[in-house]
Protein backbone atom coordinates (compact mmCIF):
# COMPACT_ATOMS: atom_id res chain seq x y z
CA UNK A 1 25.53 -12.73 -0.41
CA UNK A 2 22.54 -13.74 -2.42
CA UNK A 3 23.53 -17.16 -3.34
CA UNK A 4 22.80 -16.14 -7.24
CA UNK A 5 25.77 -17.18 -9.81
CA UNK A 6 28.12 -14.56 -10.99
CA UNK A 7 26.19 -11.73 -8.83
CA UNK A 8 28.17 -8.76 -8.52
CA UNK A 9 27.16 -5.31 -6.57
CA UNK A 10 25.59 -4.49 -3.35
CA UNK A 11 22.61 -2.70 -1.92
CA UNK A 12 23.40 0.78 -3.26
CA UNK A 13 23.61 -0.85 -7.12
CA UNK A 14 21.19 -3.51 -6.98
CA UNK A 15 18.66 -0.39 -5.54
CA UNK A 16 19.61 1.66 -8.50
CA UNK A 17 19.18 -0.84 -11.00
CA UNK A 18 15.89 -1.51 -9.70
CA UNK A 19 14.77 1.81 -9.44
CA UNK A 20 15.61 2.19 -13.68
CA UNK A 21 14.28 -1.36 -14.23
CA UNK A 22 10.86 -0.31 -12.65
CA UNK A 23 10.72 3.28 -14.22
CA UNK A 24 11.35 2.33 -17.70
CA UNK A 25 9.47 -1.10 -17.71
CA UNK A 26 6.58 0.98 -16.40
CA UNK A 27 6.83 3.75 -18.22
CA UNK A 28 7.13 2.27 -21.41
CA UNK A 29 3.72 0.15 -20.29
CA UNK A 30 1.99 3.82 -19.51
CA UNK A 31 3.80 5.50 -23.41
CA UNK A 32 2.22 2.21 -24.96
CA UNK A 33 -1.36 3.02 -23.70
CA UNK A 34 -0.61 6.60 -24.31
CA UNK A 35 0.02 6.10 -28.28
CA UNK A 36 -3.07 3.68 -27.83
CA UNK A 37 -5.18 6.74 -27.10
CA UNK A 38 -3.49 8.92 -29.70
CA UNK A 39 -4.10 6.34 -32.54
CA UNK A 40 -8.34 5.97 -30.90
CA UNK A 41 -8.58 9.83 -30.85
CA UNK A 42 -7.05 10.08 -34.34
CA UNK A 43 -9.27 7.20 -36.10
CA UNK A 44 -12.21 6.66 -34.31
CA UNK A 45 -12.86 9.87 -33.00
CA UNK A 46 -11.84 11.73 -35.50
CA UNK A 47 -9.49 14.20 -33.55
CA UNK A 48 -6.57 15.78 -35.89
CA UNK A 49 -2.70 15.66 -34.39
CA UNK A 50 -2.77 18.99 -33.41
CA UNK A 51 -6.28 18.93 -30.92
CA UNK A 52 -4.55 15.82 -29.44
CA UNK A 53 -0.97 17.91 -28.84
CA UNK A 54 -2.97 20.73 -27.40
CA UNK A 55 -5.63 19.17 -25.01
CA UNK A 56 -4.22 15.96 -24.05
CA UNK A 57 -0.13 15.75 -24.81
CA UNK A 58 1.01 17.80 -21.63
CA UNK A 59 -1.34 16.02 -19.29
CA UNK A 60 -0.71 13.27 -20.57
CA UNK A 61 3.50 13.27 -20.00
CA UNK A 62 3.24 14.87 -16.73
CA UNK A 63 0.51 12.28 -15.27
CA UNK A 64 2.83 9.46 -16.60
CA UNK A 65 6.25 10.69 -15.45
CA UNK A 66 4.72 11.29 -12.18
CA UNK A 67 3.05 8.48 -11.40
CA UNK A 68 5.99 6.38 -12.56
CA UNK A 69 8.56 8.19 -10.58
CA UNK A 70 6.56 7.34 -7.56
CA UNK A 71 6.08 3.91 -8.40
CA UNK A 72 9.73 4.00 -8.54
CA UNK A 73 10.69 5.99 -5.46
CA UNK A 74 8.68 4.79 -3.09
CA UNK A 75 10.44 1.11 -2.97
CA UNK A 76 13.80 3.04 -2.53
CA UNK A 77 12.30 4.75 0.59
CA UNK A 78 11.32 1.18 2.16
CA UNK A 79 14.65 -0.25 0.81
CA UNK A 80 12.59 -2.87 -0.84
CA UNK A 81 15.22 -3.28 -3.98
CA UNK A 82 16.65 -6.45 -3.83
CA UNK A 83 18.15 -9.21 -5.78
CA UNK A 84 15.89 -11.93 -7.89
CA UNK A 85 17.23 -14.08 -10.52
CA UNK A 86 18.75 -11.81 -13.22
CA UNK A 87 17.91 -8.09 -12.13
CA UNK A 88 16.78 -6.43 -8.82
CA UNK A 89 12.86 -5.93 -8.36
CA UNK A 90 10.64 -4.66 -6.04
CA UNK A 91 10.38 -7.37 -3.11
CA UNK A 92 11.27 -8.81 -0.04
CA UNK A 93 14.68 -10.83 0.75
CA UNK A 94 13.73 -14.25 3.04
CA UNK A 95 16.33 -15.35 5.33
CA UNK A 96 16.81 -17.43 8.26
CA UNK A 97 15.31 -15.52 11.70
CA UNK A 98 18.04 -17.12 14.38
CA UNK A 99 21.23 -18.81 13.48
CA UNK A 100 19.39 -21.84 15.04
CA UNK A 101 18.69 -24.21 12.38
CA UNK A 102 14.82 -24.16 12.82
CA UNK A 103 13.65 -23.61 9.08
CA UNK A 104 11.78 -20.77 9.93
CA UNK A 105 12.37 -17.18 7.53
CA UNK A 106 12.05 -13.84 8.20
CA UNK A 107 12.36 -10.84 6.41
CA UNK A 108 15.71 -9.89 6.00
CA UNK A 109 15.49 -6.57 3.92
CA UNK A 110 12.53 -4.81 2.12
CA UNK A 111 9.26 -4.13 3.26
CA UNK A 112 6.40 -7.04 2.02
CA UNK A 113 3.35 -4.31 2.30
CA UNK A 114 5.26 -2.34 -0.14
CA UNK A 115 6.10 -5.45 -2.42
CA UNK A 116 2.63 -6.05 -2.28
CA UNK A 117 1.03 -3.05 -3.21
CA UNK A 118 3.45 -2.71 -5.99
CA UNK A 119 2.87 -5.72 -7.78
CA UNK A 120 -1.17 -5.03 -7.41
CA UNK A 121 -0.75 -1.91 -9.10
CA UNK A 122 1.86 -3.19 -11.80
CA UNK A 123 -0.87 -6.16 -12.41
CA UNK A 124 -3.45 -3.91 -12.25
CA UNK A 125 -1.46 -1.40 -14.99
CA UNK A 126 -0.81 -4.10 -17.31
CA UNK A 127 -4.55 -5.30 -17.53
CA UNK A 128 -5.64 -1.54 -18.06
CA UNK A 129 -3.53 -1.26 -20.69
CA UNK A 130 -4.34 -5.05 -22.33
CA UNK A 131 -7.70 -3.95 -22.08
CA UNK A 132 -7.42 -0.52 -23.70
């Protein structure tokens, strides 16, 4: 029970929801740098469509698809999946460490190093690409 209004599904869903959520949000972050580089090989550089298709295309779809399937694996190895306010992210779920009423929380599913590294590398993804 997460508490959140209308929440239906349970660990098995909310993990494969999250697991789409972070490989197309992701992915589509990596495709948007990748036409980024196709349109500054075309223009500045002077590269025709076809130099691009041959040198850099493959590479280019096989780095990304890899990379983002392990982005997305990886938290469904740690079960760190779980329920935030409308969708299921990469994170930890708080929750009380006794039933004693002492206000202290634990970690109740998901792994926090995991979390952690995740969101440095999706911040860290999303200034590349601002910056390219």
């Amino acid at each position: 029970e997460t508490g959140w209004l209308w929440a239906v599904g349970n660990t098995p869903s909310c993990s494969a929801q999250g697991f789409f959520l972070v490989f197309g949000v992701v992915g589509e972050i990596y495709y948007q740098a990748a036409i980024s580089l196709n349109i500054l090989l075309l223009i500045v550089f002077g590269w025709k469509q076809e130099t691009f298709s041959k040198k850099v295309e493959k590479p280019m779809h096989f780095i990304i698809i890899t990379f983002v399937l392990v982005l997305a694996i990886i938290p469904l190895a740690y079960e760190t999946y779980n329920p935030g306010c409308v969708d299921c992210t990469p994170g930890v779920l708080w929750g009380k460490c006794s039933t004693k009423d002492e206000g202290e929380l634990c970690i109740v599913h998901g792994n926090l190093q995991v979390a952690t590294v995740l969101s440095l590398i999706g911040g860290a993804s999303i200034l590349i690409v601002l910056i390219f």
